[in-house]
C-alpha atoms as a PDB file:
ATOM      1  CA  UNK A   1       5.365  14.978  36.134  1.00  0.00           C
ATOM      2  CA  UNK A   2       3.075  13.206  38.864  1.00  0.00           C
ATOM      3  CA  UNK A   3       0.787  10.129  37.689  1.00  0.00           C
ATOM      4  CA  UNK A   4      -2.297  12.280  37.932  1.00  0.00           C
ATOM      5  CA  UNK A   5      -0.704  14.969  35.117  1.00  0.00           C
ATOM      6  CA  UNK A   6       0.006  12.874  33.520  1.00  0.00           C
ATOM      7  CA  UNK A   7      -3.338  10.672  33.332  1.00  0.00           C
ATOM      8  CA  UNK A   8      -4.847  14.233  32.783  1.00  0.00           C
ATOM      9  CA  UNK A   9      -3.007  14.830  30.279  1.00  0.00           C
ATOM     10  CA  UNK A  10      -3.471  11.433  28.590  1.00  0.00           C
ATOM     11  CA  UNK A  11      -7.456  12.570  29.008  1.00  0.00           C
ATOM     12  CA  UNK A  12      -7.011  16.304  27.402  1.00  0.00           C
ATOM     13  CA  UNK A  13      -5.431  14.411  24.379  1.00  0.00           C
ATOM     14  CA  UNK A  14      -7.934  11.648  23.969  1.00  0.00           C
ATOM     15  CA  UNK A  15     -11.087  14.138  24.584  1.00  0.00           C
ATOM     16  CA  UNK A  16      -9.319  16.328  21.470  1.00  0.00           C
ATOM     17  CA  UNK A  17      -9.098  13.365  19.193  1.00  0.00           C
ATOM     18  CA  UNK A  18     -13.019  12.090  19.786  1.00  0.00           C
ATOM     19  CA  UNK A  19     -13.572  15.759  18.925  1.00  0.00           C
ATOM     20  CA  UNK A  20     -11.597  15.739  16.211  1.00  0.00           C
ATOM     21  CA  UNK A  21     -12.506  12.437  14.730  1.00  0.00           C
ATOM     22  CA  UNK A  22     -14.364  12.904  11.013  1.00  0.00           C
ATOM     23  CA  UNK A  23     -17.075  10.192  11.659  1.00  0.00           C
ATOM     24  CA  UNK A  24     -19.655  10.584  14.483  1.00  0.00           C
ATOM     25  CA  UNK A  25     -19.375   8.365  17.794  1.00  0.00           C
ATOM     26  CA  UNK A  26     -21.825   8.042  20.134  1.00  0.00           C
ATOM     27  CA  UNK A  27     -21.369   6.609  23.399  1.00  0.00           C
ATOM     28  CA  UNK A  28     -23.625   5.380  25.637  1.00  0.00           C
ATOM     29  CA  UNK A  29     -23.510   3.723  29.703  1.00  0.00           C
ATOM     30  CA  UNK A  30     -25.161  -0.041  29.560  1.00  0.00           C
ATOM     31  CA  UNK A  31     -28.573   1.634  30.583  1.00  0.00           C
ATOM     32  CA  UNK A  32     -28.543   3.275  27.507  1.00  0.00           C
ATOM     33  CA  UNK A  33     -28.354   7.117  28.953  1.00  0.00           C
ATOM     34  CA  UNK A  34     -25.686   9.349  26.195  1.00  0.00           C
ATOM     35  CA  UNK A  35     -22.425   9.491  28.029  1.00  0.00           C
ATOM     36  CA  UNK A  36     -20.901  11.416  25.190  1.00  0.00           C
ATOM     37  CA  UNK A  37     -21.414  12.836  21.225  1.00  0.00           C
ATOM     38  CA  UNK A  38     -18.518  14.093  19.481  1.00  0.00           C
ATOM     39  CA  UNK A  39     -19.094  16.895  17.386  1.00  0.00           C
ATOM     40  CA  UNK A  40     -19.136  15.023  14.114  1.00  0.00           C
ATOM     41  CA  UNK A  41     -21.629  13.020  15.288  1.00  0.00           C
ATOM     42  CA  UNK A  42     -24.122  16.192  16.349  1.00  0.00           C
ATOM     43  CA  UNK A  43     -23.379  17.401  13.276  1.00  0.00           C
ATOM     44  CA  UNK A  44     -24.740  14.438  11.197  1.00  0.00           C
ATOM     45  CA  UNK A  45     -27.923  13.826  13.234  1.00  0.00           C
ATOM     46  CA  UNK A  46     -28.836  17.601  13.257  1.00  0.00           C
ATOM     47  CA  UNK A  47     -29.316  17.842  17.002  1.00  0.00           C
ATOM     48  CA  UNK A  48     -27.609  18.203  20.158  1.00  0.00           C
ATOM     49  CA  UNK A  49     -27.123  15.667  22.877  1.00  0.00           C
ATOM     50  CA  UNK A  50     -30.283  15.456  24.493  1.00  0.00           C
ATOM     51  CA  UNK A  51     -30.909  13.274  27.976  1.00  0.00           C
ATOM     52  CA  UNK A  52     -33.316  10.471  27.022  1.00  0.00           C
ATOM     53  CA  UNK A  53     -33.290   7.210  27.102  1.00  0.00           C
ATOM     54  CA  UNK A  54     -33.029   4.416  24.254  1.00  0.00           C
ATOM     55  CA  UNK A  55     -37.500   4.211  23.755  1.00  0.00           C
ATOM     56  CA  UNK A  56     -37.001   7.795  23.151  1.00  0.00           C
ATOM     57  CA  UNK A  57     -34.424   7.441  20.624  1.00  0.00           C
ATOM     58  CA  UNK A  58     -36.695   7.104  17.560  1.00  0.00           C
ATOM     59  CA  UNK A  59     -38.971  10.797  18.273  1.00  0.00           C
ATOM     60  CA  UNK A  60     -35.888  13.069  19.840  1.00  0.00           C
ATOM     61  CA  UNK A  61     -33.752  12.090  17.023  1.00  0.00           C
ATOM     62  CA  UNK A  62     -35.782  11.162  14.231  1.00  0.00           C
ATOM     63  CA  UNK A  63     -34.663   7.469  13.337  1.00  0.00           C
ATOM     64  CA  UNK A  64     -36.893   6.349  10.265  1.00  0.00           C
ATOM     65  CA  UNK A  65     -36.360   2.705   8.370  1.00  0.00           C
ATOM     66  CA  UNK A  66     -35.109   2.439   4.846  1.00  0.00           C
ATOM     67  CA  UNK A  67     -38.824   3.585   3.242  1.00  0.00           C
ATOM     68  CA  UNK A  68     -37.767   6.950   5.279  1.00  0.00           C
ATOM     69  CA  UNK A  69     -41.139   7.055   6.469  1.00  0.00           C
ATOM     70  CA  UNK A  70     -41.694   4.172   8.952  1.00  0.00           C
ATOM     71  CA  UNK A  71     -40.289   5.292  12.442  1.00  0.00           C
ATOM     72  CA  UNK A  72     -37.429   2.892  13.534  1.00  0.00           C
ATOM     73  CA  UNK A  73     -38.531   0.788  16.605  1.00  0.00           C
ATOM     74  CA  UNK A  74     -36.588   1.500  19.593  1.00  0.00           C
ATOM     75  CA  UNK A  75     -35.587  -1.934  20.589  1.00  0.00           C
ATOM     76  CA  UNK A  76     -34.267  -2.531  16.680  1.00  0.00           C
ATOM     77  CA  UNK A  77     -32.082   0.433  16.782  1.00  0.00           C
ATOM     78  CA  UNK A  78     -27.902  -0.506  16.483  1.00  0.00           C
ATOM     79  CA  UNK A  79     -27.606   1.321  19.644  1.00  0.00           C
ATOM     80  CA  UNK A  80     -29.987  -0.599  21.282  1.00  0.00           C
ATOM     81  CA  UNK A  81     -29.329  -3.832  19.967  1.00  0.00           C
ATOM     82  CA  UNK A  82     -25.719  -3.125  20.868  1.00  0.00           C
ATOM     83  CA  UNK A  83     -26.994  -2.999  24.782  1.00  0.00           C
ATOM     84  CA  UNK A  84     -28.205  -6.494  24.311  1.00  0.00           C
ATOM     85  CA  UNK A  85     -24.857  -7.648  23.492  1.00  0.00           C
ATOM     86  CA  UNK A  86     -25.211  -8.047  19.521  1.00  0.00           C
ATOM     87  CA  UNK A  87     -22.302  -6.479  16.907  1.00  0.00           C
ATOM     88  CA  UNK A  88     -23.997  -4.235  14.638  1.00  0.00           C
ATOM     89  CA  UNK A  89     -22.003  -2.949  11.441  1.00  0.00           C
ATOM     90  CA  UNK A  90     -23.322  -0.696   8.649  1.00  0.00           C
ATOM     91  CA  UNK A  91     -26.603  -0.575   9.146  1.00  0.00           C
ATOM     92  CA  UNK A  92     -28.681   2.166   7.057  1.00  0.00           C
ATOM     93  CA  UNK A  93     -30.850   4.526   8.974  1.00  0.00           C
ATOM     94  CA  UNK A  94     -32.322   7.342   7.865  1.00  0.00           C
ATOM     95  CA  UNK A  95     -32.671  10.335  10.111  1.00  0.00           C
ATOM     96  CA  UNK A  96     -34.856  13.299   9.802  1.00  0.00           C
ATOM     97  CA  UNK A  97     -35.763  16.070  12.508  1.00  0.00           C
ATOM     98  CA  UNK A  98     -35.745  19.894  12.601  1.00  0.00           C
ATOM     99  CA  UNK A  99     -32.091  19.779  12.209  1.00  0.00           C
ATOM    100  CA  UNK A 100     -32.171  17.348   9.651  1.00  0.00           C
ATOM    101  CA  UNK A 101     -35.096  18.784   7.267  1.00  0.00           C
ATOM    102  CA  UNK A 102     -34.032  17.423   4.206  1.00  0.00           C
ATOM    103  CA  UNK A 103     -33.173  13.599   5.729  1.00  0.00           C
ATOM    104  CA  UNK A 104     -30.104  12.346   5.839  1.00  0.00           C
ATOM    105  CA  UNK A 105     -28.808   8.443   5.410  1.00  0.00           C
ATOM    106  CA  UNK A 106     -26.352   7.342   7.922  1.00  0.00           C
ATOM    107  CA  UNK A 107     -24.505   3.783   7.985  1.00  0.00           C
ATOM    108  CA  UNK A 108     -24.374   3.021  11.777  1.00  0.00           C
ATOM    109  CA  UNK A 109     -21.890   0.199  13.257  1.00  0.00           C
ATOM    110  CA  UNK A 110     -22.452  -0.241  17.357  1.00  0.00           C
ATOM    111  CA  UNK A 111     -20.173  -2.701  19.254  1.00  0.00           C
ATOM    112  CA  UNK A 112     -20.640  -3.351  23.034  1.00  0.00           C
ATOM    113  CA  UNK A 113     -17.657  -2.674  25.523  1.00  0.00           C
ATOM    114  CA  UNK A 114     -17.271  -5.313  27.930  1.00  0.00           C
ATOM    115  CA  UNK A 115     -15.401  -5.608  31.013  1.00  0.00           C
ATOM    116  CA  UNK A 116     -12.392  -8.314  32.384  1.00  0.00           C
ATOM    117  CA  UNK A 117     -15.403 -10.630  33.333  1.00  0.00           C
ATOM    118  CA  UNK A 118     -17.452 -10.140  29.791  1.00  0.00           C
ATOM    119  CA  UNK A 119     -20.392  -7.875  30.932  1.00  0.00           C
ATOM    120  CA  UNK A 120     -20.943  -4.919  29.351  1.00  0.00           C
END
């Protein structure tokens, strides 16, 4: 098997368990542009991946506060925050769109990926 099977292969097995995973991960390049939604994760928020960036979060996905009415502010998002460099874990959000009629609550956890030199 050549190096580039088998890295290939190593890819094919890693994209099937993101796919399979039961909890929805979102990942996202350090400009904030959607890199990647497993299916889990589509699932919960009730829409597809859709190409916007992190001020248009809040509308294309429907990100509400706690009162479920409020729209979340971009820039206070875990997602967001987690581009500035902070650890988010479990934070409530409640998210309502066309796919998500009804409203659901998730608990969202974002941590930043950094490089050898820190930067993420």
């Amino acid at each position: 098997m050549t190096l580039m099977q088998s890295l290939l292969d190593d890819v094919d097995i890693l994209r099937s368990v993101f796919d399979s995973l039961a909890v929805g991960v979102v990942v996202c390049d350090h400009r904030g542009q959607l890199l990647c939604i497993n299916p889990e994760a589509q699932r919960i928020l009730g829409v597809q991946r859709k190409e916007v960036g992190p001020l248009d979060w809040t509308p294309v996905y429907g990100c509400f506060l706690p009162d479920t009415l409020t729209p979340y502010p971009p820039e206070q998002l875990p997602l967001a925050r987690c581009l500035g460099g902070e650890e988010v874990l479990h934070e409530l959000v409640f998210i309502r769109n066309s796919g998500q009629p009804a409203g659901v609550w998730i608990s969202v956890s974002a941590r930043p990926f950094r490089d050898k030199t820190g930067a993420i």
